[in-house]
N, C-alpha and C. Protein backbone atom coordinates (compact mmCIF):
# COMPACT_ATOMS: atom_id res chain seq x y z
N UNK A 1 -6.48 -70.80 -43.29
CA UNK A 1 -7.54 -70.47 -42.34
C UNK A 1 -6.90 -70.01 -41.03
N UNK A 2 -7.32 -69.23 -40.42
CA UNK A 2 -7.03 -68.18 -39.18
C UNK A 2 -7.45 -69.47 -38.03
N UNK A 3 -6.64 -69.42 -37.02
CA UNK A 3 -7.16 -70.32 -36.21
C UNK A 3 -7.97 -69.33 -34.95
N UNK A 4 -9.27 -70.22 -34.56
CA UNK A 4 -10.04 -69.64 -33.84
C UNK A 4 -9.71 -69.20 -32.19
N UNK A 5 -8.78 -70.21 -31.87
CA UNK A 5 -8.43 -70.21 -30.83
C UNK A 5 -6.83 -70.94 -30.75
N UNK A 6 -5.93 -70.84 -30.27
CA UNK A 6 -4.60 -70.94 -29.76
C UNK A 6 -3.64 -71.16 -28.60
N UNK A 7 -2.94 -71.80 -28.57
CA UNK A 7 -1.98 -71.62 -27.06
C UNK A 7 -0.89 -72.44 -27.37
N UNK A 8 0.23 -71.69 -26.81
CA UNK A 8 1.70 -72.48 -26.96
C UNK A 8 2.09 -72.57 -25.53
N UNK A 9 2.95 -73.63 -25.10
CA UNK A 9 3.57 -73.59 -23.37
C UNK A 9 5.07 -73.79 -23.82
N UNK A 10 5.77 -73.94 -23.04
CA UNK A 10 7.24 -74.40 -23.15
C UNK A 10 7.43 -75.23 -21.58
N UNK A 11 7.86 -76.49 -21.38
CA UNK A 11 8.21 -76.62 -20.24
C UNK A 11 9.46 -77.19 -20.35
N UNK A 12 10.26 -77.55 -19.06
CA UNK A 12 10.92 -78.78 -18.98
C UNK A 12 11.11 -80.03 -19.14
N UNK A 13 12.32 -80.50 -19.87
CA UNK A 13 11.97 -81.54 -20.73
C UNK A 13 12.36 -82.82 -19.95
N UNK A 14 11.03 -83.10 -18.58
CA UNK A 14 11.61 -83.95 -17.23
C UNK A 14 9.82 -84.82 -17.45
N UNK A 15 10.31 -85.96 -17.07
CA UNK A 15 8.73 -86.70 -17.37
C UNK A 15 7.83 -86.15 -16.07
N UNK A 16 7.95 -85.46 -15.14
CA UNK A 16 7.01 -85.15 -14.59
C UNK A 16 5.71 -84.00 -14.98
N UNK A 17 6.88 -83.75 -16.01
CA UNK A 17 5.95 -82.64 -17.21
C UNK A 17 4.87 -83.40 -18.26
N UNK A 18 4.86 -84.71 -18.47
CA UNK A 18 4.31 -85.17 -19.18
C UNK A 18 2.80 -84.94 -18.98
N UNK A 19 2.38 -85.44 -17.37
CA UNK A 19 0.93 -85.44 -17.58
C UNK A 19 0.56 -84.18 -17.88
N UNK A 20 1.06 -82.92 -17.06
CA UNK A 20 0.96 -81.44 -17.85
C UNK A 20 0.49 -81.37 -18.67
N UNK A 21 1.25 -81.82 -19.35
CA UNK A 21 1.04 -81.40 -20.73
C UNK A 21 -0.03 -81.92 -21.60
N UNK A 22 -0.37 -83.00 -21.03
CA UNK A 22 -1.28 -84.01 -21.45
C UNK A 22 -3.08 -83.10 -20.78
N UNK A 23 -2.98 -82.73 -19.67
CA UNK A 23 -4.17 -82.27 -19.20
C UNK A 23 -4.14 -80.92 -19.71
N UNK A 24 -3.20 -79.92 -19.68
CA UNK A 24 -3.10 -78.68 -20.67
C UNK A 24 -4.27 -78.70 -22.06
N UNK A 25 -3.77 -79.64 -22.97
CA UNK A 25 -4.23 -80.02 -24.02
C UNK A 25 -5.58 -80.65 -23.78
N UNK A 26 -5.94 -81.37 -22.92
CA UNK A 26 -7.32 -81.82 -23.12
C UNK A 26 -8.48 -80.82 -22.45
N UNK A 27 -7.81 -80.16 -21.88
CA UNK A 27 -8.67 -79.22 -21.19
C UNK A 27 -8.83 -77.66 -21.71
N UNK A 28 -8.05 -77.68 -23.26
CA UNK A 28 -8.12 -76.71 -24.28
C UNK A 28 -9.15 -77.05 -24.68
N UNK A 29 -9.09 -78.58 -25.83
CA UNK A 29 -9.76 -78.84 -26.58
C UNK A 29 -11.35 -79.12 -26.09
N UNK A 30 -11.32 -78.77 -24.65
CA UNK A 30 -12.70 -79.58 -24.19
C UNK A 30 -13.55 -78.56 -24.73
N UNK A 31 -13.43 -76.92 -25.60
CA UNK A 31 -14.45 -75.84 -26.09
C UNK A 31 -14.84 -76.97 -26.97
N UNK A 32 -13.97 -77.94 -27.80
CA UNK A 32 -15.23 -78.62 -28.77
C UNK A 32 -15.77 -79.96 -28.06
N UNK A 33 -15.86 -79.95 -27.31
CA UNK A 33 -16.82 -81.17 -26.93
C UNK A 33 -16.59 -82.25 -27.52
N UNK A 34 -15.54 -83.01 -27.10
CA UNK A 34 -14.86 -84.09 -27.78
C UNK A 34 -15.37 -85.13 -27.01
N UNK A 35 -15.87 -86.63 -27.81
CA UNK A 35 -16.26 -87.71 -27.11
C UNK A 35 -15.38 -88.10 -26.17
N UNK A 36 -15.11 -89.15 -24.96
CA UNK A 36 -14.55 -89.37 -24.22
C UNK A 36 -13.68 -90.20 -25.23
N UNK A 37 -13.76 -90.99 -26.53
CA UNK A 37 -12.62 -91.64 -27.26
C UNK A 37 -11.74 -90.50 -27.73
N UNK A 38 -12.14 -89.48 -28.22
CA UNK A 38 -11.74 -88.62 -28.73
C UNK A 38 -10.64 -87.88 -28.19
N UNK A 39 -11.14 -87.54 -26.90
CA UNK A 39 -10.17 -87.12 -25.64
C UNK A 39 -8.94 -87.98 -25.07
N UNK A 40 -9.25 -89.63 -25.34
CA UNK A 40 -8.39 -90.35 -24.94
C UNK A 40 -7.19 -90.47 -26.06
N UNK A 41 -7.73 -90.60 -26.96
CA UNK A 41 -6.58 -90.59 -28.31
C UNK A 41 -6.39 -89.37 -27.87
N UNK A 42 -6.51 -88.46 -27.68
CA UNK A 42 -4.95 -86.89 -27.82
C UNK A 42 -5.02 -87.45 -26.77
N UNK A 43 -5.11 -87.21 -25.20
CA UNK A 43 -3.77 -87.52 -24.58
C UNK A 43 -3.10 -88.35 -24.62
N UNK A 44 -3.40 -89.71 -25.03
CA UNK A 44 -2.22 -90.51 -25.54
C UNK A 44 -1.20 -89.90 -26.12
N UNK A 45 -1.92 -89.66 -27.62
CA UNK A 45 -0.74 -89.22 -28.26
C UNK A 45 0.01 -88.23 -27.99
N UNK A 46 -0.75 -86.66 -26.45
CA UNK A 46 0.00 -85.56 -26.29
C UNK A 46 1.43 -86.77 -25.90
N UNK A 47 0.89 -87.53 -24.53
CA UNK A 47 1.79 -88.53 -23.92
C UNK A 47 3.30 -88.93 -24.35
N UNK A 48 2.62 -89.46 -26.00
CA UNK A 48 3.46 -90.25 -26.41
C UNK A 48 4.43 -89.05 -27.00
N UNK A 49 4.35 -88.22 -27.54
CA UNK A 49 4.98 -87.59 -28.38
C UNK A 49 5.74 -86.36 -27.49
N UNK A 50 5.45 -86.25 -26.00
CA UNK A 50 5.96 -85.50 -24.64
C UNK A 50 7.11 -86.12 -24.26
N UNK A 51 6.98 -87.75 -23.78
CA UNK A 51 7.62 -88.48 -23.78
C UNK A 51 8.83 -88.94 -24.57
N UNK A 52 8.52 -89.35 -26.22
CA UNK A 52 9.42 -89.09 -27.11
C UNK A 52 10.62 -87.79 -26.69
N UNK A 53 10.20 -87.09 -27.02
CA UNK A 53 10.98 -85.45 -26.50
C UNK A 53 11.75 -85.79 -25.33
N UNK A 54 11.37 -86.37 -24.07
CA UNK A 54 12.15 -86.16 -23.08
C UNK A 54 13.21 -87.46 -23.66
N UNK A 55 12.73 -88.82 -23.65
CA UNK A 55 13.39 -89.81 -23.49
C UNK A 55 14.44 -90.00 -24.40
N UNK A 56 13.87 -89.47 -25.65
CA UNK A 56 14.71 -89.69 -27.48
C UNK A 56 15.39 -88.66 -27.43
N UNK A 57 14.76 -87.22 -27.23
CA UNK A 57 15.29 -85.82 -28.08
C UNK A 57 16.10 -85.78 -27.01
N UNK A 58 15.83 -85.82 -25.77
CA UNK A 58 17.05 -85.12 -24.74
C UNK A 58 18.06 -86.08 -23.86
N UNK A 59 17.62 -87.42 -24.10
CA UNK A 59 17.82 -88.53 -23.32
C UNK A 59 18.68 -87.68 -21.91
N UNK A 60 19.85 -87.41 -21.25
CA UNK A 60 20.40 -87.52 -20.26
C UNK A 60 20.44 -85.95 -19.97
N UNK A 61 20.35 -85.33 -21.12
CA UNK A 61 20.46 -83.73 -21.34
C UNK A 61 19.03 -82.85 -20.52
N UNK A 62 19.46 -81.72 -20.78
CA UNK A 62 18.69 -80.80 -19.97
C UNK A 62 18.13 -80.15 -21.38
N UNK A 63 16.89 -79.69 -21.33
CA UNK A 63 15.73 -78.91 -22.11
C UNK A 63 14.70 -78.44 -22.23
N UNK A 64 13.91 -77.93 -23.32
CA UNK A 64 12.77 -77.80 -23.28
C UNK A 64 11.59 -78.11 -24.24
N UNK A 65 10.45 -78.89 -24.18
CA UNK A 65 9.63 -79.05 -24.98
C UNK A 65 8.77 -77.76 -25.03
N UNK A 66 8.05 -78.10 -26.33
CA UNK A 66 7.43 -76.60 -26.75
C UNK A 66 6.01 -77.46 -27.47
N UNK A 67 4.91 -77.27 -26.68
CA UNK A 67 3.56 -77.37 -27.34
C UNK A 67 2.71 -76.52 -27.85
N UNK A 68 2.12 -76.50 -29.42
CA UNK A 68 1.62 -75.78 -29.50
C UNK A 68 0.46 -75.92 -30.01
N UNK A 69 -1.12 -75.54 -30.01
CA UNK A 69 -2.26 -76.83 -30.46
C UNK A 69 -2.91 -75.58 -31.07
N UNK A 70 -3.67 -75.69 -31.74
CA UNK A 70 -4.78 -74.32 -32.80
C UNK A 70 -5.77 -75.38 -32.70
N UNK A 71 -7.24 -74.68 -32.71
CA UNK A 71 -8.48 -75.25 -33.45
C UNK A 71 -8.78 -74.49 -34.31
N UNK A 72 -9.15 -75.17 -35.40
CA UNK A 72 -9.56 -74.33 -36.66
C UNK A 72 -11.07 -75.28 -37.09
N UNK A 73 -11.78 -74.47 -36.96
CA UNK A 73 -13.21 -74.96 -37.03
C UNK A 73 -13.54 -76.54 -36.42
N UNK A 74 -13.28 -77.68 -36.87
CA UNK A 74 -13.49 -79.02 -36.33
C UNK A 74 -12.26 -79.55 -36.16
N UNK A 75 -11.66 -78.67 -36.64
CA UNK A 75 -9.78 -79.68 -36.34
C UNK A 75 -9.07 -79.46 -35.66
N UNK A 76 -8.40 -80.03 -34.57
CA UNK A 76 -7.42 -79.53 -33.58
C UNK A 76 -5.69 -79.59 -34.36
N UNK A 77 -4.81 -78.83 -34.39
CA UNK A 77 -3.92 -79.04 -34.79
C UNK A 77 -2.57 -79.22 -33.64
N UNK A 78 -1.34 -79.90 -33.67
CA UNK A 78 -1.53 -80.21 -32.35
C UNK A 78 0.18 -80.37 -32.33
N UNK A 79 1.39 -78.95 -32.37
CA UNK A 79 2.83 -79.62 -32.76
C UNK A 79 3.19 -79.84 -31.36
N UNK A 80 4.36 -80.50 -31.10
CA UNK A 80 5.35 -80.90 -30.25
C UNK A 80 6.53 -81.01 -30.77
N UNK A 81 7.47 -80.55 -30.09
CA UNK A 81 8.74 -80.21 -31.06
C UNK A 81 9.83 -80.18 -29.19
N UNK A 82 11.13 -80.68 -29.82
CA UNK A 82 12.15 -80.59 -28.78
C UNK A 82 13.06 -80.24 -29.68
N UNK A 83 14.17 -79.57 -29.25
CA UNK A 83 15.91 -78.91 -30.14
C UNK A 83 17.10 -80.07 -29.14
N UNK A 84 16.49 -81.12 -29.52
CA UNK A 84 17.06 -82.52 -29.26
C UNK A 84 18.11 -82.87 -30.47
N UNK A 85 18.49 -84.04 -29.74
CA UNK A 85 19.31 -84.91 -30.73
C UNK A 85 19.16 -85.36 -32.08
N UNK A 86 17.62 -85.45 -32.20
CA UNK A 86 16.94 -85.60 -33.95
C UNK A 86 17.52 -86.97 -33.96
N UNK A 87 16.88 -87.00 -35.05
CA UNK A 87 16.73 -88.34 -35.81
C UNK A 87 17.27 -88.52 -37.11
N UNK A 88 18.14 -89.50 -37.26
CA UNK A 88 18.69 -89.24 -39.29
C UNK A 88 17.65 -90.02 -39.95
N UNK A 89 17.00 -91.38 -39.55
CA UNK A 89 16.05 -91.66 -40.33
C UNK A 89 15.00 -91.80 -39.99
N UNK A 90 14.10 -91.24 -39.87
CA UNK A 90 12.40 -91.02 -39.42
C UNK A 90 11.44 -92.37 -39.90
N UNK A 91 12.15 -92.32 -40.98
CA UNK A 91 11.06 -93.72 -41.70
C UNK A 91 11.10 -95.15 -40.97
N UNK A 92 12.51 -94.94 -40.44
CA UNK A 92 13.24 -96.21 -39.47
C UNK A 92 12.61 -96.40 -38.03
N UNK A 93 12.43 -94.63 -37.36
CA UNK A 93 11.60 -94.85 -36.51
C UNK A 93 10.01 -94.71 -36.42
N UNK A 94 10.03 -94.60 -37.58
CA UNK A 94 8.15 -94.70 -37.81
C UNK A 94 7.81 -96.77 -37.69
N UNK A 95 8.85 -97.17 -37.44
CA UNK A 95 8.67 -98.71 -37.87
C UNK A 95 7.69 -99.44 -36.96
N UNK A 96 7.24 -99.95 -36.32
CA UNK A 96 6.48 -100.67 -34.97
C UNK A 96 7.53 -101.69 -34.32
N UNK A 97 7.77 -100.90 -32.98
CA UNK A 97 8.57 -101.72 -32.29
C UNK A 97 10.25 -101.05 -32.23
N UNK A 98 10.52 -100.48 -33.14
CA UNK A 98 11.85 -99.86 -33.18
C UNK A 98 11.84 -98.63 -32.08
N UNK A 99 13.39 -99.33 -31.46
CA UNK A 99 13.57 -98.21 -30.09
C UNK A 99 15.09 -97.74 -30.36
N UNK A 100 15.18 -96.45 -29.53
CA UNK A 100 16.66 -96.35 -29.98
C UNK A 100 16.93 -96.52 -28.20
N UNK A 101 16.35 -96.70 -27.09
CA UNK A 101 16.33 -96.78 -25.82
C UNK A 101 15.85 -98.47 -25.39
N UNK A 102 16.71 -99.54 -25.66
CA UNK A 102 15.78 -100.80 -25.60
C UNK A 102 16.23 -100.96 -24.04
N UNK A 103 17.28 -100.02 -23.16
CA UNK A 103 17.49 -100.32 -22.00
C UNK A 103 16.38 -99.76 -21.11
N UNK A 104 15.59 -99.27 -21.55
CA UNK A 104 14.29 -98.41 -20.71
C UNK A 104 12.96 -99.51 -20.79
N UNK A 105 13.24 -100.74 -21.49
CA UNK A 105 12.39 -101.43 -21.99
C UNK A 105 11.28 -100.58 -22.62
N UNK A 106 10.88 -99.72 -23.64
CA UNK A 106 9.96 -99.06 -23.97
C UNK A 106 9.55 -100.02 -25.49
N UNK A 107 8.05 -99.95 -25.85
CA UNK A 107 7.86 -100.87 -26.81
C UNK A 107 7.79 -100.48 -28.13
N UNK A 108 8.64 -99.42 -28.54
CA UNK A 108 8.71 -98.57 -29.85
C UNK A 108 7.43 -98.70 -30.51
N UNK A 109 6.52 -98.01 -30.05
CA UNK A 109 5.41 -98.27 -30.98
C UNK A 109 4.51 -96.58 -30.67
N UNK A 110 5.17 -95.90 -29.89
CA UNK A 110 4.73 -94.34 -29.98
C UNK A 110 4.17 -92.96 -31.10
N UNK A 111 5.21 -93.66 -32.34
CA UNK A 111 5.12 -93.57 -33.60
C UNK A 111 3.63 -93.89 -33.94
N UNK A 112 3.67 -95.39 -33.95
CA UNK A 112 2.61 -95.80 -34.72
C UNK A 112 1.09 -95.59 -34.12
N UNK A 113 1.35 -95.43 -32.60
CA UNK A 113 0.24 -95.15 -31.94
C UNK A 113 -0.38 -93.76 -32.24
N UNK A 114 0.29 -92.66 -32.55
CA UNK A 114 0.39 -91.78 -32.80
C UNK A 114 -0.45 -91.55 -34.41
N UNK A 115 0.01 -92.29 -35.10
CA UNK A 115 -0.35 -92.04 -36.39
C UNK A 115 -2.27 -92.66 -36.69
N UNK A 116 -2.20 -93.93 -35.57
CA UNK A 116 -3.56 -94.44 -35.55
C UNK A 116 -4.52 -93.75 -35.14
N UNK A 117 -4.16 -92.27 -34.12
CA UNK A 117 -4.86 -91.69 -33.27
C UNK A 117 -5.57 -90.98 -33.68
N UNK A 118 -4.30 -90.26 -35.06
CA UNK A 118 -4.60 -88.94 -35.58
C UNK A 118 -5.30 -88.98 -36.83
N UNK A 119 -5.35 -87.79 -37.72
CA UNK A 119 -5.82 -87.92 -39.07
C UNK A 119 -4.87 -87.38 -39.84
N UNK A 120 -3.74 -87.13 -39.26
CA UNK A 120 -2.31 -86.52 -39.83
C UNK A 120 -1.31 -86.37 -39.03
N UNK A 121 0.00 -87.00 -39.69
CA UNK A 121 0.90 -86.77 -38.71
C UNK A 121 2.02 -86.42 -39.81
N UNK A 122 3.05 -85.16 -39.65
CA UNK A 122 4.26 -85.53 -40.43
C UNK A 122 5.44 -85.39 -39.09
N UNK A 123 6.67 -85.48 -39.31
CA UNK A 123 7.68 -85.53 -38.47
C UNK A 123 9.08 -84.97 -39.22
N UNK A 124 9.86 -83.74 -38.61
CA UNK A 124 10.20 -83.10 -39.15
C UNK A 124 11.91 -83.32 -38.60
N UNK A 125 12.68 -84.22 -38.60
CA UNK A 125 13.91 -83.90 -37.90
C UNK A 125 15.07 -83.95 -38.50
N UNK A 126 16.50 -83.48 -37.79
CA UNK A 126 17.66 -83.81 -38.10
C UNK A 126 18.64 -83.83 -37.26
N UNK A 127 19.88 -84.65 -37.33
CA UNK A 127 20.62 -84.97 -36.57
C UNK A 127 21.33 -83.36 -35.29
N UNK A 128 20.83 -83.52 -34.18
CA UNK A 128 21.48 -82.19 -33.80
C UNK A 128 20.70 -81.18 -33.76
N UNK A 129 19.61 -81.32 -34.42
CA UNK A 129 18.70 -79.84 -34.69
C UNK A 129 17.27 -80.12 -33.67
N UNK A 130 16.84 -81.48 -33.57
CA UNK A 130 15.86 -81.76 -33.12
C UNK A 130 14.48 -82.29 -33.68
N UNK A 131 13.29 -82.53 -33.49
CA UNK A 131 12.17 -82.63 -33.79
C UNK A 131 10.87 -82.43 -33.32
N UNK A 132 10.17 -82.04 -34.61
CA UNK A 132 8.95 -81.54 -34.08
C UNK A 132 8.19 -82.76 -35.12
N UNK A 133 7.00 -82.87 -34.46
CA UNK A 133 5.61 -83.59 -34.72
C UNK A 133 4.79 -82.85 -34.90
N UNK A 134 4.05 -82.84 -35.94
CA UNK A 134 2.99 -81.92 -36.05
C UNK A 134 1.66 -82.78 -36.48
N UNK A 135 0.25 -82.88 -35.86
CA UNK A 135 -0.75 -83.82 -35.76
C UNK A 135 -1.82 -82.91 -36.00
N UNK A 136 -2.75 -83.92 -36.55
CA UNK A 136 -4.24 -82.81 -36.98
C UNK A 136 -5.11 -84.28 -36.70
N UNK A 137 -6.15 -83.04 -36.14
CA UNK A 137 -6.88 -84.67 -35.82
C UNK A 137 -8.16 -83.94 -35.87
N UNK A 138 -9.34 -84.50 -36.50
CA UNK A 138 -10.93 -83.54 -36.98
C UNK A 138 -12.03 -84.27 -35.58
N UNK A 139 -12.54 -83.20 -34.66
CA UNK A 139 -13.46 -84.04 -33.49
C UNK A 139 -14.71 -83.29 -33.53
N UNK A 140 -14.79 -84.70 -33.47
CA UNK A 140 -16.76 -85.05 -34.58
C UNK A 140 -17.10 -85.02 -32.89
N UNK A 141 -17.65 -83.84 -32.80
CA UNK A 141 -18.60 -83.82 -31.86
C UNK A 141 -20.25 -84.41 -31.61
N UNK A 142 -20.64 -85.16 -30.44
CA UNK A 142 -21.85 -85.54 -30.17
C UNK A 142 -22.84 -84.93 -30.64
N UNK A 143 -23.83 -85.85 -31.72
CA UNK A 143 -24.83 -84.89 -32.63
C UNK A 143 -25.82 -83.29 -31.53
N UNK A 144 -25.84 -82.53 -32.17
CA UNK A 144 -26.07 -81.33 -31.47
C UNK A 144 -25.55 -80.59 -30.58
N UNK A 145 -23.98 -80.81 -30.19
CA UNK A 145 -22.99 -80.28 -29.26
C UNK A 145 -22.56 -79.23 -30.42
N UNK A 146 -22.63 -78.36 -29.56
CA UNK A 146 -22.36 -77.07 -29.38
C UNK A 146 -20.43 -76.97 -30.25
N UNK A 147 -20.68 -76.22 -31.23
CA UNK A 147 -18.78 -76.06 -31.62
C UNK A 147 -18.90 -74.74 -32.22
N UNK A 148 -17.62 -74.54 -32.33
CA UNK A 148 -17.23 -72.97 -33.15
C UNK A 148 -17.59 -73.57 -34.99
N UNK A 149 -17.97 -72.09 -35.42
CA UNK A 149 -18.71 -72.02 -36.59
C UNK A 149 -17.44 -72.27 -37.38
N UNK A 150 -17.49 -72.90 -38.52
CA UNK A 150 -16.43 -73.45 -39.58
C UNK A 150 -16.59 -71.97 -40.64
């Protein structure tokens, strides 16, 4: 399916970019009229998975994150991707609670928050090459709100 609407950014991979990126994205998706829960789960998860990128993919290094979100009739599709450090085992950090940063005190649970938010998540990395997240999430708009035709 052709997506109806589109946008990719690239920024700097510095946490002041985070909320950016976070209001970027909600203020795309606001053509479908997403409940206020609806809206709060993606920016979390833009959050969490912005964050990831700076803190995991680039930790001390200099870079760039790359967002890119489609709606395709009721579904927002939604990647984040950094050419970071990657990950050798994904399944390890899909765990709840697992950090590879425990000096930042962060509560490894970005992953899993992520996966609760969405209605799909896969995670694509490797050591050196980096990672991207790619999320689909379907927003059930308020009965009789207005959306693009499926």
């Amino acid at each position: 399916m052709k997506p109806q609407n589109e946008m990719s950014i690239q920024f700097s991979a510095i946490s002041e970019n985070e909320s950016f990126a976070r209001v970027a994205v909600a203020a795309f998706i606001s053509q479908l009229n997403p409940t206020m829960e609806e809206l709060t789960e993606v920016k979390t998860v833009v959050s969490e998975a912005v964050t990831n990128a700076i803190i995991h993919g680039y930790a001390e290094n200099s870079g760039d994150v790359y967002l890119r979100c489609k709606i395709m009739g009721y579904t927002m599709e939604l990647t984040i991707e950094d050419h970071g450090k990657g990950m050798e085992d994904i399944d390890e950090a899909r765990q709840p609670l697992f950090t590879t940063r425990p000096d930042l005190e962060r509560s490894g649970m970005g992953f899993t928050i992520m996966e609760s938010f969405m209605d799909e998540m896969t995670i694509e990395s490797a050591p050196n090459r980096g990672t991207l997240v790619h999320m689909k999430k379907i927003i059930r708009a308020p009965h009789g709100a207005a959306r693009f035709e499926v």
